[in-house]
Structure formats: structure tokens, C-alpha cells
C-alpha atoms as a PDB file:
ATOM      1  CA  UNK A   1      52.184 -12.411 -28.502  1.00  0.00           C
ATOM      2  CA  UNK A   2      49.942  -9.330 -29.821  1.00  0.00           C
ATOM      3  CA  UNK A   3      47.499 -11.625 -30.808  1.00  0.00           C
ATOM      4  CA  UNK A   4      47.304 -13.535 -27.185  1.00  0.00           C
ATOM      5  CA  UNK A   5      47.383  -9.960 -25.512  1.00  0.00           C
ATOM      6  CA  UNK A   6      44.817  -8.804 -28.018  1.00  0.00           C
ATOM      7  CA  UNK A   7      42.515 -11.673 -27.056  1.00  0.00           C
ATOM      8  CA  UNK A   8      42.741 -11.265 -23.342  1.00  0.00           C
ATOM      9  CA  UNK A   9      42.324  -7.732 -22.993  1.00  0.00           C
ATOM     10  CA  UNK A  10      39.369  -8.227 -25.679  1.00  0.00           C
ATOM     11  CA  UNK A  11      37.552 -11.172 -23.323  1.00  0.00           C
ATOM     12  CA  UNK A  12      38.711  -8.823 -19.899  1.00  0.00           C
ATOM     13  CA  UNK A  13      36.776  -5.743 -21.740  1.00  0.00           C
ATOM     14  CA  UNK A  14      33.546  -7.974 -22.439  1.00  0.00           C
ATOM     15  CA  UNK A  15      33.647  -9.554 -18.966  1.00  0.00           C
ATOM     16  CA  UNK A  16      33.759  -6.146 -17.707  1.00  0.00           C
ATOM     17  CA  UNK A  17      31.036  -4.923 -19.749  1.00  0.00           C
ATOM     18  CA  UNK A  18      28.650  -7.882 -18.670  1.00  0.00           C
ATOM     19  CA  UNK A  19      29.210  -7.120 -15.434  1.00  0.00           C
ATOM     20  CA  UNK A  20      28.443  -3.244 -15.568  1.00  0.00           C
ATOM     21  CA  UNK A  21      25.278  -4.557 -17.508  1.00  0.00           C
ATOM     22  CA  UNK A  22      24.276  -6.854 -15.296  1.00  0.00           C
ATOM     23  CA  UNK A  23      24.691  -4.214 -12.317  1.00  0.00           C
ATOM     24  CA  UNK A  24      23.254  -1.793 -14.141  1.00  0.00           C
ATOM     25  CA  UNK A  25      20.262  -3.757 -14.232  1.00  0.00           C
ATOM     26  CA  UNK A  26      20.449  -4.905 -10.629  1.00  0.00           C
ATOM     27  CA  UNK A  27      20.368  -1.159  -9.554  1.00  0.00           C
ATOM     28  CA  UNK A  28      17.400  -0.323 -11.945  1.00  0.00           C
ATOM     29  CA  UNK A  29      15.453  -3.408 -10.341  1.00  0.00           C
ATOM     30  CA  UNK A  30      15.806  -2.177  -7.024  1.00  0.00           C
ATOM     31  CA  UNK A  31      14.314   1.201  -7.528  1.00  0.00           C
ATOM     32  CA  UNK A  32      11.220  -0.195  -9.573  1.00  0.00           C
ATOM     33  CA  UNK A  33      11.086  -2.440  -6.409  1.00  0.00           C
ATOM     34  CA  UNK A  34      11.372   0.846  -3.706  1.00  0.00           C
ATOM     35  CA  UNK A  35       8.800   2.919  -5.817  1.00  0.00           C
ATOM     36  CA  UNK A  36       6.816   0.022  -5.632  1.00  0.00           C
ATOM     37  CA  UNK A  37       6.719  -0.517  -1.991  1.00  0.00           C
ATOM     38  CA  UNK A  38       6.274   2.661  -1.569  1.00  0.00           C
ATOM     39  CA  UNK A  39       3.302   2.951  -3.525  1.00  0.00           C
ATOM     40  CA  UNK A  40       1.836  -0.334  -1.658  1.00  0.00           C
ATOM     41  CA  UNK A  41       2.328   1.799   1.516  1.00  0.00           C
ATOM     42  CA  UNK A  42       0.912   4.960   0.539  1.00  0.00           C
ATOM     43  CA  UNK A  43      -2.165   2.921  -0.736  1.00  0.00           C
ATOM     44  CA  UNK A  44      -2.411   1.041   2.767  1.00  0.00           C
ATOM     45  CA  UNK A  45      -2.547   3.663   4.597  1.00  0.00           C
ATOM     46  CA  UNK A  46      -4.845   5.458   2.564  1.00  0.00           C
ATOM     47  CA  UNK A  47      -7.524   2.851   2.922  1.00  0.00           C
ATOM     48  CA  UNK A  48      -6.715   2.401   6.510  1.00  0.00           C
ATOM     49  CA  UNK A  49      -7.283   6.420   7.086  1.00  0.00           C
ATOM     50  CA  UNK A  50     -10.668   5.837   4.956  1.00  0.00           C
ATOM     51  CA  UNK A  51     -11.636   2.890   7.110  1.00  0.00           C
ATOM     52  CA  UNK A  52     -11.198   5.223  10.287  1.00  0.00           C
ATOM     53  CA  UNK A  53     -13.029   7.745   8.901  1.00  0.00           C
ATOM     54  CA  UNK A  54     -16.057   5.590   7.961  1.00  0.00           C
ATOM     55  CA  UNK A  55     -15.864   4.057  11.247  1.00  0.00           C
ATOM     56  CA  UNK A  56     -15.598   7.519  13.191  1.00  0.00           C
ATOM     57  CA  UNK A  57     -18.715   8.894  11.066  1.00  0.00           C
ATOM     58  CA  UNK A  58     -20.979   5.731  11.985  1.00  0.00           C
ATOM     59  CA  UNK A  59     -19.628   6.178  15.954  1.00  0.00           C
ATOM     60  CA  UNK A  60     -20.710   9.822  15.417  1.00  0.00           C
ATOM     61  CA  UNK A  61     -23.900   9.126  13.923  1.00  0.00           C
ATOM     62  CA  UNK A  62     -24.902   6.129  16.797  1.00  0.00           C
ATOM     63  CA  UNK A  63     -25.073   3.260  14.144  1.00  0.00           C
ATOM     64  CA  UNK A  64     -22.035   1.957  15.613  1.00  0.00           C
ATOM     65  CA  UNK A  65     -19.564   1.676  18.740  1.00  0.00           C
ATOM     66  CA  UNK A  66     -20.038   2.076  22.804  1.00  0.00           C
ATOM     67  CA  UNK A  67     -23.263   4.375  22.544  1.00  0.00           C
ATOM     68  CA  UNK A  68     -24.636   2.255  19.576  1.00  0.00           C
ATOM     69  CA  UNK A  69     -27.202  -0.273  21.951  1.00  0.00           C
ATOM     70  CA  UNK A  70     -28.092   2.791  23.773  1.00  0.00           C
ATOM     71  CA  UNK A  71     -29.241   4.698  20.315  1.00  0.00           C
ATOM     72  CA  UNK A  72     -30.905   1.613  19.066  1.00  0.00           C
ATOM     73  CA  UNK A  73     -32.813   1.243  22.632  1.00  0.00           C
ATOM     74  CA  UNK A  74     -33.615   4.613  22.134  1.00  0.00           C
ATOM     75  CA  UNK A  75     -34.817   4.891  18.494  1.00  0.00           C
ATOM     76  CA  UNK A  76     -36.894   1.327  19.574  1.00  0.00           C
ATOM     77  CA  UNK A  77     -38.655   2.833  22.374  1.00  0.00           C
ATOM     78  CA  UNK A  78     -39.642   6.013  20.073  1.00  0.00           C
ATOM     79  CA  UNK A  79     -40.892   4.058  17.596  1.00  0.00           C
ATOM     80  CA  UNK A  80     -43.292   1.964  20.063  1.00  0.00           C
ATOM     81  CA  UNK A  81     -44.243   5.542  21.471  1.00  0.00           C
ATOM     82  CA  UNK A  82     -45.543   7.389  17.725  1.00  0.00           C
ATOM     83  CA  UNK A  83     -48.481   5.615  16.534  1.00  0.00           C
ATOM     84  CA  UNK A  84     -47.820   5.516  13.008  1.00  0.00           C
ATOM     85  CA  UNK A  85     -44.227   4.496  13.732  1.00  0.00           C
ATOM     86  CA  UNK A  86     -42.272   6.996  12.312  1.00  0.00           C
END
């Protein structure tokens, strides 16, 4: 009867242990996963806030947006006006 209880409480204690492991390992996965994320997001909106600032240094300097025909007319009719066409 020792034996059978033995056994049992053996196979219970490595079922048990199997399980912690494998939720051990569950729970480790899913914070790699969250830093991971997280690091995708930081990096996204790091390039977006690049992209805006490119995009808000070419609207400030003419070369692109609402005002950016209107500079190039501009620049075109001044370089028609200098004779050596700079």
C-alpha cells in the first residue's frame, strides 16, 4: 500500500512540477513578447516624429506643401530675370 501511495504522490509531484515549468515559461514568454511590442512602438513612433520633422523643415523651407508652387513660381521667374541665372 506504501508502495502504491509512494507512486502516486511521486507521479502527482512531477505532474505538478511540469506544470509550474510549463507556466513558468508561459509567463517568461509573455514579457519577452510586451518588451517587444513595446520596443516596436517606441521605434514607430520615433520614425513617425522624424518623418514630421523632415516634412515640417521642407514646408518651412518652400520645397514642399501649400506655398511650395508659389516658391517654385517665384524662384522661376527670378531666374528668367538675372542674366547669368543665378
Amino acid at each position: 500500500m506504501s508502495l502504491a501511495a509512494g507512486l502516486i504522490l511521486s507521479l502527482f509531484g512531477a505532474t505538478s512540477f511540469l506544470f509550474f515549468v510549463s507556466c513558468e515559461r508561459d509567463r517568461r514568454r509573455e514579457i519577452l513578447d510586451r518588451k517587444a511590442t513595446i520596443k516596436r512602438q517606441r521605434a514607430f513612433k520615433l520614425a513617425d516624429l522624424s518623418r514630421r520633422r523632415r516634412r515640417q523643415t521642407r514646408v518651412a523651407a518652400g520645397t514642399e506643401g501649400p506655398d511650395a508652387k508659389e516658391a517654385a513660381k517665384i524662384l522661376a521667374a527670378m531666374m528668367r530675370e538675372s542674366p547669368a541665372g543665378t
